[in-house]
C-alpha atoms as a PDB file:
ATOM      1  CA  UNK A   1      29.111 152.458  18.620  1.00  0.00           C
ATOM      2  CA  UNK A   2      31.997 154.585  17.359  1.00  0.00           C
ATOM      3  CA  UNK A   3      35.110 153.578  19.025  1.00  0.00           C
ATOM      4  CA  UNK A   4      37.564 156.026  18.255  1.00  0.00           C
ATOM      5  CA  UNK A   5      39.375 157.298  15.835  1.00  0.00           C
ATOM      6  CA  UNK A   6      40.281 154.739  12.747  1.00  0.00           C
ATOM      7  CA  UNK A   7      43.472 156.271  11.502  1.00  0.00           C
ATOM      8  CA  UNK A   8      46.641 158.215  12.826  1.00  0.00           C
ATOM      9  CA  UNK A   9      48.674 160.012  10.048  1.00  0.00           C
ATOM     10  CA  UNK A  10      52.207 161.708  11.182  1.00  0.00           C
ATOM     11  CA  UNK A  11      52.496 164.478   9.254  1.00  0.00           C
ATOM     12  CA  UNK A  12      56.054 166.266   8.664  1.00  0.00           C
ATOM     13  CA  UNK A  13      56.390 169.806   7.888  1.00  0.00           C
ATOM     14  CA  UNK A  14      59.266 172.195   7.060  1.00  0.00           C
ATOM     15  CA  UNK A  15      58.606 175.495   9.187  1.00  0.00           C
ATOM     16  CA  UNK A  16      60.495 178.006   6.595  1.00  0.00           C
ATOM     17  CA  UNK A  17      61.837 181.393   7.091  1.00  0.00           C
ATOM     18  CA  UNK A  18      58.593 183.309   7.018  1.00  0.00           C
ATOM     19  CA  UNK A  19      57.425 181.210  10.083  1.00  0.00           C
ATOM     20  CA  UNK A  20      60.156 181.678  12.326  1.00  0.00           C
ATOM     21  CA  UNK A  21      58.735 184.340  14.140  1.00  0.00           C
ATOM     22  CA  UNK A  22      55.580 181.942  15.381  1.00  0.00           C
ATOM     23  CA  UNK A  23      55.375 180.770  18.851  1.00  0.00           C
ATOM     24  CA  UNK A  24      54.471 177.240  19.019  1.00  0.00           C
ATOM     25  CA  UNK A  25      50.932 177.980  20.253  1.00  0.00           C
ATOM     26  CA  UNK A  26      50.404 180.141  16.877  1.00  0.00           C
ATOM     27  CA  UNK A  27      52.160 177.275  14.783  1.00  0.00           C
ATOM     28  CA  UNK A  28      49.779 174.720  16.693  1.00  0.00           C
ATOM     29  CA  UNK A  29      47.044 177.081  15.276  1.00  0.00           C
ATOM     30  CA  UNK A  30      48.503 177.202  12.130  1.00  0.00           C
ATOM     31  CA  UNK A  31      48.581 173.577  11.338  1.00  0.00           C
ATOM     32  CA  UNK A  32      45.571 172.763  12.922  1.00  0.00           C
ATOM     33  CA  UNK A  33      43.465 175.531  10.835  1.00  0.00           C
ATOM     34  CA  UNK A  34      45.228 173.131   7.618  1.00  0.00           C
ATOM     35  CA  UNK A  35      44.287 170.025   8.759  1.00  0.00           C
ATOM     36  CA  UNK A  36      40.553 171.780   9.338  1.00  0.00           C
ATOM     37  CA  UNK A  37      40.327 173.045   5.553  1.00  0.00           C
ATOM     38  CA  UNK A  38      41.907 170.347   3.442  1.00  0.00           C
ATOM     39  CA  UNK A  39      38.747 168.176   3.512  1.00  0.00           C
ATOM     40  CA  UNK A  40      39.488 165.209   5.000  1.00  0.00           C
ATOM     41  CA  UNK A  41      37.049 163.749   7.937  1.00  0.00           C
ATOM     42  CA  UNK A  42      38.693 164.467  10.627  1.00  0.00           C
ATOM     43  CA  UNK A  43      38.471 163.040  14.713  1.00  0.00           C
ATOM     44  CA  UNK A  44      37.113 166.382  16.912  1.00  0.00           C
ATOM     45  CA  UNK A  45      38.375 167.812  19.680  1.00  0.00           C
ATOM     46  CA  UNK A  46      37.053 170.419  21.696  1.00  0.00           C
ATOM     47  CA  UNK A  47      40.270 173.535  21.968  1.00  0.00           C
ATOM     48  CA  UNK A  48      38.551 176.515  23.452  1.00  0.00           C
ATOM     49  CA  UNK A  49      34.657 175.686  23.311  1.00  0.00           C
ATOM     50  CA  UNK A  50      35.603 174.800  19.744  1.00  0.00           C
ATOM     51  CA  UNK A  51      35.248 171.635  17.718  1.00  0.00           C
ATOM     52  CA  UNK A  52      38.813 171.317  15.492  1.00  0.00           C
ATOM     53  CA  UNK A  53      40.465 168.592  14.764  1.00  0.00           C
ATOM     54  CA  UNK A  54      42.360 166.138  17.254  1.00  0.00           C
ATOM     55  CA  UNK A  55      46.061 166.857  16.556  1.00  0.00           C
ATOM     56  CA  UNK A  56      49.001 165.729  18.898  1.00  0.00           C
ATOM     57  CA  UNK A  57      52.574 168.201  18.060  1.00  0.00           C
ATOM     58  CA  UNK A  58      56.097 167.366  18.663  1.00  0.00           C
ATOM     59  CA  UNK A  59      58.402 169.492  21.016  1.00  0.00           C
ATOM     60  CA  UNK A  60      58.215 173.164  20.685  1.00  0.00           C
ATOM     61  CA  UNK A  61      60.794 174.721  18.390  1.00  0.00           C
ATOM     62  CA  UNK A  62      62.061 178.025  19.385  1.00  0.00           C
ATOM     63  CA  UNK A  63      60.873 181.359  18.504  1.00  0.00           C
ATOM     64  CA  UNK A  64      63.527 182.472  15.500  1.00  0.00           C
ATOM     65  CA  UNK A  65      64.700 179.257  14.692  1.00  0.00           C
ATOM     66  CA  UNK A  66      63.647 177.297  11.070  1.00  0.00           C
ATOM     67  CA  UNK A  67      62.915 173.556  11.163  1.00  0.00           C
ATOM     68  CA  UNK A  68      63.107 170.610   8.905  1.00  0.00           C
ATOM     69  CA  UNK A  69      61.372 168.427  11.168  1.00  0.00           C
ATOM     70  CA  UNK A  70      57.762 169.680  12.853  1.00  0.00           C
ATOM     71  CA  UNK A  71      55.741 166.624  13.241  1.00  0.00           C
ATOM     72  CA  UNK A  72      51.923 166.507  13.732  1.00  0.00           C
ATOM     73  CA  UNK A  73      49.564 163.477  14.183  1.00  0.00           C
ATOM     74  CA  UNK A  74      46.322 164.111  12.775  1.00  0.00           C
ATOM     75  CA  UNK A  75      43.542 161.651  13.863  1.00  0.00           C
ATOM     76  CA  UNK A  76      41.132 160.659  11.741  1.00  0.00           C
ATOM     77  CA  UNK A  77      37.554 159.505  11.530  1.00  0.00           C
ATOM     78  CA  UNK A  78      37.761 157.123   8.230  1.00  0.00           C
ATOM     79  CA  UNK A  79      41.009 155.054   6.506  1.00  0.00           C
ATOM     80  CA  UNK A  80      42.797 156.986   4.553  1.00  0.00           C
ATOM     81  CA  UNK A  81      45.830 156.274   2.247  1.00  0.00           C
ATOM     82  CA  UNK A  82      48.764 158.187   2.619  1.00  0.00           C
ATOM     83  CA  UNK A  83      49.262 159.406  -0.591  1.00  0.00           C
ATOM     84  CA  UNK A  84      45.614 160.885  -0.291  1.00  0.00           C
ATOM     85  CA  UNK A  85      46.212 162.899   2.453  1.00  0.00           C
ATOM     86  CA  UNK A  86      49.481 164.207   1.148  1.00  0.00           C
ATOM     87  CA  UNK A  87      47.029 165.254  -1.957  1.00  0.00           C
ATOM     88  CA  UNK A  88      44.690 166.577   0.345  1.00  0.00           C
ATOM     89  CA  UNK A  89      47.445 168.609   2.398  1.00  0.00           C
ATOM     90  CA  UNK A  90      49.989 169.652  -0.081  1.00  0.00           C
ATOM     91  CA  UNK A  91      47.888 172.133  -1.754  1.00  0.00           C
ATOM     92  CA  UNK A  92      47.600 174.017   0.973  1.00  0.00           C
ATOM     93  CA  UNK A  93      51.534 174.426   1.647  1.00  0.00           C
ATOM     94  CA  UNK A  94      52.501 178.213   1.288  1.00  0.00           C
ATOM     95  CA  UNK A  95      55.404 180.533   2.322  1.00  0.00           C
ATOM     96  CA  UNK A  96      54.982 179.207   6.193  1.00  0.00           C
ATOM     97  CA  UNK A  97      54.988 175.444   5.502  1.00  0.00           C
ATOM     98  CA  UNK A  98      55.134 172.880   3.317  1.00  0.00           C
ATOM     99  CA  UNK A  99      54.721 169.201   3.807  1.00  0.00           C
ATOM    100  CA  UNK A 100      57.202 167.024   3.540  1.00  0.00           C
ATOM    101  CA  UNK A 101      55.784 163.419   4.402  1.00  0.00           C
ATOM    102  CA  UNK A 102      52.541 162.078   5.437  1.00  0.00           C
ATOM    103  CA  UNK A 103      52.740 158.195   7.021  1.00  0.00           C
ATOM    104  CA  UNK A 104      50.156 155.962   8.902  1.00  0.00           C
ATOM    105  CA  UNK A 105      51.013 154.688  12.354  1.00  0.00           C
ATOM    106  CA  UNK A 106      49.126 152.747  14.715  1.00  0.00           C
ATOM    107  CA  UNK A 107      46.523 154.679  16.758  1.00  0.00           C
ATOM    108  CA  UNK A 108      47.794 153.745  19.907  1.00  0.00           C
ATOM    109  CA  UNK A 109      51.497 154.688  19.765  1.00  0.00           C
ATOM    110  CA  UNK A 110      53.503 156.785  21.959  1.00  0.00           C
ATOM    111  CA  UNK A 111      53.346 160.284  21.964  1.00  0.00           C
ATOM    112  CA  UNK A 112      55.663 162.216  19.424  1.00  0.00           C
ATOM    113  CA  UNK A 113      57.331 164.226  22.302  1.00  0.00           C
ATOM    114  CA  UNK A 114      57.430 160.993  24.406  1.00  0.00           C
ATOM    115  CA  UNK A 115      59.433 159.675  21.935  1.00  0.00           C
ATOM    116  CA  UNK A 116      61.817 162.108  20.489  1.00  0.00           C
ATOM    117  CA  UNK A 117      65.233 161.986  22.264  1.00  0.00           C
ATOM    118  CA  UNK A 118      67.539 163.970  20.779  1.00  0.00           C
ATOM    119  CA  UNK A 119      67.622 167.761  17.626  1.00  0.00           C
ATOM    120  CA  UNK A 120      70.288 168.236  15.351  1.00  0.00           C
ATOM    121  CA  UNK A 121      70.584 171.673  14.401  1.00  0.00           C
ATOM    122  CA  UNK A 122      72.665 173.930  12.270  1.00  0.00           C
ATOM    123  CA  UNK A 123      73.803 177.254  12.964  1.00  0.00           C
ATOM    124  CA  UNK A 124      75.155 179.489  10.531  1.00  0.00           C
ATOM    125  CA  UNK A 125      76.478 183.037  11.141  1.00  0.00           C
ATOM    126  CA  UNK A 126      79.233 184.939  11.796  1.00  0.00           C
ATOM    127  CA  UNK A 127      81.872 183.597  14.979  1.00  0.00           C
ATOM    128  CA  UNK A 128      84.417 184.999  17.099  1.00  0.00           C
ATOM    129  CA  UNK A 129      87.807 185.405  15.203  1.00  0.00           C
ATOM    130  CA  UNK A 130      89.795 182.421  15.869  1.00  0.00           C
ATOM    131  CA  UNK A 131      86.548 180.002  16.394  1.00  0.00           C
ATOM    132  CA  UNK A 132      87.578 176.622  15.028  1.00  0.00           C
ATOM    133  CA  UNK A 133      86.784 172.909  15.574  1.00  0.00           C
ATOM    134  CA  UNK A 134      89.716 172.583  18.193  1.00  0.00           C
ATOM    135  CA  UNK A 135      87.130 174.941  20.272  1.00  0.00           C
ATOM    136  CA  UNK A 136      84.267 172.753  20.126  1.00  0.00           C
ATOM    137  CA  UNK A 137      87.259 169.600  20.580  1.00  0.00           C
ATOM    138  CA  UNK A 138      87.831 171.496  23.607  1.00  0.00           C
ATOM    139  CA  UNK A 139      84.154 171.863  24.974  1.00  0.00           C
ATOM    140  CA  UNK A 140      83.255 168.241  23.762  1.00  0.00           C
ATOM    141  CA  UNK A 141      86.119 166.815  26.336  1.00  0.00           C
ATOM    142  CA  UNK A 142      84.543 168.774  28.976  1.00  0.00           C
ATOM    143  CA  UNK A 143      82.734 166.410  31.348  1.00  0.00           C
ATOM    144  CA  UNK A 144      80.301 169.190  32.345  1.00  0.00           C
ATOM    145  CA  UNK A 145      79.813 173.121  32.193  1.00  0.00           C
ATOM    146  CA  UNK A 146      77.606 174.499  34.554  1.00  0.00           C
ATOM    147  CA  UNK A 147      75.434 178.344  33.192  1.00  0.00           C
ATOM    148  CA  UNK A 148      72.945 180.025  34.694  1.00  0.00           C
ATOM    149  CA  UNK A 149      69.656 180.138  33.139  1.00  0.00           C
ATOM    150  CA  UNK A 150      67.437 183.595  33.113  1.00  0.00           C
ATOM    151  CA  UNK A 151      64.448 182.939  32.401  1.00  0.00           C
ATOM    152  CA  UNK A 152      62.043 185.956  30.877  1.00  0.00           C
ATOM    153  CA  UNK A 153      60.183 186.764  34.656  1.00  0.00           C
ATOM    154  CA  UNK A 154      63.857 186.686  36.104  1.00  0.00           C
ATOM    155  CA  UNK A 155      63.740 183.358  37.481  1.00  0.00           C
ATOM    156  CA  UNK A 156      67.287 181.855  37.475  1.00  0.00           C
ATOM    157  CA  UNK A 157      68.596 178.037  37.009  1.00  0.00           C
ATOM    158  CA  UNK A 158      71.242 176.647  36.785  1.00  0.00           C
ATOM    159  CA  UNK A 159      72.068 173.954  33.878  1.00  0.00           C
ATOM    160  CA  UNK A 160      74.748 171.653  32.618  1.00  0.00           C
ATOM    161  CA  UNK A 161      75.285 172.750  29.105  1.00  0.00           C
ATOM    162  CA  UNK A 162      77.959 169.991  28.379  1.00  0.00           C
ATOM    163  CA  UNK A 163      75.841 166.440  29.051  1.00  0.00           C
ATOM    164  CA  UNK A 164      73.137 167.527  26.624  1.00  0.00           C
ATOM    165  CA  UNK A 165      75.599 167.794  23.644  1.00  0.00           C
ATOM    166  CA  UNK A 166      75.817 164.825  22.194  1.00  0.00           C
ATOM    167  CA  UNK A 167      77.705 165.721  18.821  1.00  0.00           C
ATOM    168  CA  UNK A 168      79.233 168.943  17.299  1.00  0.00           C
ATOM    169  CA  UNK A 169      81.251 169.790  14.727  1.00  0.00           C
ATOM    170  CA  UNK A 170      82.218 173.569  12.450  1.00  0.00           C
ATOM    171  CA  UNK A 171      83.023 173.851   8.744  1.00  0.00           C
ATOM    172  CA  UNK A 172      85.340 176.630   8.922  1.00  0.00           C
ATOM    173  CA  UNK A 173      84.710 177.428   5.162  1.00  0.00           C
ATOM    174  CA  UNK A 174      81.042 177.817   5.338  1.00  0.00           C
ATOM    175  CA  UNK A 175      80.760 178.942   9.048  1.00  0.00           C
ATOM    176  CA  UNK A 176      78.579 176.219   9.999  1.00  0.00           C
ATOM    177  CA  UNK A 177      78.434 175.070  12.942  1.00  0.00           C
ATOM    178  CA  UNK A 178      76.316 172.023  13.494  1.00  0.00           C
ATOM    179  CA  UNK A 179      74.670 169.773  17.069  1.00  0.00           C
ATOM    180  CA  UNK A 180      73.473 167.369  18.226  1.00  0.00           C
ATOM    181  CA  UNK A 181      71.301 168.276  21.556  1.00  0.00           C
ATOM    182  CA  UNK A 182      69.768 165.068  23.981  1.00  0.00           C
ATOM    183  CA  UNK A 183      66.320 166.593  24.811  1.00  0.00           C
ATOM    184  CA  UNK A 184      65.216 166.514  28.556  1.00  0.00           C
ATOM    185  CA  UNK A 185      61.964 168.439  30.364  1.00  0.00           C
ATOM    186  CA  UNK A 186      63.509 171.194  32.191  1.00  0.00           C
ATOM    187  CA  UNK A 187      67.125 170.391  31.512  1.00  0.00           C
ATOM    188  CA  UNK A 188      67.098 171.211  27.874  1.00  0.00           C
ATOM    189  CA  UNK A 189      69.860 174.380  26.933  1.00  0.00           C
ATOM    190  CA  UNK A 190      69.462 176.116  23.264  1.00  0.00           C
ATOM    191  CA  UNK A 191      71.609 175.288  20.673  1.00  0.00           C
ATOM    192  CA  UNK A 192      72.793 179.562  20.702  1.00  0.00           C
ATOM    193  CA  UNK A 193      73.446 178.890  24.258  1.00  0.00           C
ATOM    194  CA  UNK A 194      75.787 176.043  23.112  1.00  0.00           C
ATOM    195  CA  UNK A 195      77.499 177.898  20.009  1.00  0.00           C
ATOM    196  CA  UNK A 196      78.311 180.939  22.715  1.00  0.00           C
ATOM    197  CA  UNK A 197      79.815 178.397  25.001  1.00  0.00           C
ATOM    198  CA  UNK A 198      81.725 176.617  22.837  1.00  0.00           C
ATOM    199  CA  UNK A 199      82.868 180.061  21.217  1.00  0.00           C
ATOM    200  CA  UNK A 200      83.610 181.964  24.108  1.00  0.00           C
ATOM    201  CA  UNK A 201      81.520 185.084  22.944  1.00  0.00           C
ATOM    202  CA  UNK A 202      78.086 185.285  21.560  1.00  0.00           C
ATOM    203  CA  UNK A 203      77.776 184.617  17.801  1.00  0.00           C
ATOM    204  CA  UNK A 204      76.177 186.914  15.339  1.00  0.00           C
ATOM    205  CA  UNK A 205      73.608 183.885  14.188  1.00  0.00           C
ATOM    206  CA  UNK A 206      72.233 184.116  10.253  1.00  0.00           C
ATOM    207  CA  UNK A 207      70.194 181.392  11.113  1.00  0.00           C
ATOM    208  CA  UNK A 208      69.358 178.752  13.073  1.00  0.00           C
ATOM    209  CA  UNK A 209      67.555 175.517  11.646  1.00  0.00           C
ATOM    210  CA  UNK A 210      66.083 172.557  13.178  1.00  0.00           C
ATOM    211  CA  UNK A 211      67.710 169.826  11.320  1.00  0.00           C
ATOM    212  CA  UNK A 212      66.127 166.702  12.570  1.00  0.00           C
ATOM    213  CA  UNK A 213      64.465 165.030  15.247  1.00  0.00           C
ATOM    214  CA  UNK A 214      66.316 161.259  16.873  1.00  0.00           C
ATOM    215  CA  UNK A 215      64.688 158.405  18.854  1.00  0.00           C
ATOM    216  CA  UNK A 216      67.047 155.702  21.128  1.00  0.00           C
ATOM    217  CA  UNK A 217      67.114 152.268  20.016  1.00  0.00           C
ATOM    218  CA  UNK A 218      67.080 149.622  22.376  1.00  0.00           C
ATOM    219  CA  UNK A 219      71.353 150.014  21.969  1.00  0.00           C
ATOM    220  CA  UNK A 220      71.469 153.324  22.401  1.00  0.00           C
ATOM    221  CA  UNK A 221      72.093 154.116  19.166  1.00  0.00           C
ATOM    222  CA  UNK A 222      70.064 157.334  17.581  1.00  0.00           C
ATOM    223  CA  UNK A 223      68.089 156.791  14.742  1.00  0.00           C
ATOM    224  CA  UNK A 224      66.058 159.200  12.790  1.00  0.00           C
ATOM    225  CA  UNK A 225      62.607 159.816  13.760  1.00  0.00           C
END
């Protein structure tokens, strides 16, 4: 009787410059059309009256923005060693993505986005004349800075952009301006939205990269993912 799947590999891509432009349905695509070619048996799922393979994604990276840190669990139908998927994989990397780590975990563990907490990103760009680290000194003693949110159909909500913050900092020299953002359903604010804030006037952004992804420990204390 077959059971379920018999492995769980967490992949770890870099989504580079070329990419940045994908929604996170066509990334989802993406990745799941490489796990589908590289030859490995993989654990079906049905997507669409389809059979492709059964892939779980972390949280959705914004349209524009690079990352350093898109995870993917790809279930599997046999035991595989990690180095042989990476083998398997890595060929396949091109402009889009390339892998950066392939690890096994235990079938049965929470979700990626159940367990990612918190981004670090870094912004780089041009910013308003005067911009400095006594600015975002200023916003980080802010206990909390209500915006209003407009979404694309015109719907409008209201967030705190200060609680989610959770570390910032600028290097004048190399106008880079780098944060930490706590991740919540529904209550999560861009890191732009942030810069603008802290800046006082929107910044003219080079680019925008998702640094990495953070977990809680039992103290409180982020760790890497």
């Amino acid at each position: 009787m077959n059971e379920g799947p018999k492995s769980r590999i967490r992949l770890k891509f870099a989504r580079l410059a070329p990419a940045k432009d994908l929604s996170h349905l066509e990334q989802i695509k993406a990745l799941r059309g490489r796990a589908a070619a590289c030859g490995l048996k993989f654990w079906p799922a049905k997507v669409g009256g389809s059979v492709t393979p059964r892939m779980a994604f972390g949280p959705a990276v914004s349209v524009g923005h690079e990352s350093l840190c898109e995870y993917a669990d790809l279930y599997l139908e046999e035991f595989v060693r990690e180095a042989a998927v990476m083998e398997k994989l890595q060929p396949l990397d091109d402009e889009r993505f390339r892998l950066l780590s392939a690890r096994r975990i235990p079938v049965f563990f929470p979700s990626i986005e159940a367990a990612v907490n918190a981004a670090e990103y870094f912004m780089e760009g041009r910013f308003p004349a005067g911009f400095s680290q006594a600015a975002v000194d200023a916003f980080m003693a802010l206990k909390t800075l209500p915006f209003e949110k407009v979404k694309p159909s015109g719907e409008r909500k209201t967030l705190d952009a200060r609680v989610p913050v959770l570390a910032a900092s600028f290097d004048q020299a190399s106008a880079l301006l780098k944060a930490t953002l706590r991740l919540a359903p529904g209550r999560n604010v861009k890191p732009e939205t942030v810069a603008e804030l802290m800046a006082g006037a929107k910044p003219e952004f080079a680019r925008i990269v998702r640094k990495e992804l953070y977990w809680f420990d039992s103290g409180g204390k982020l760790e890497v993912f």
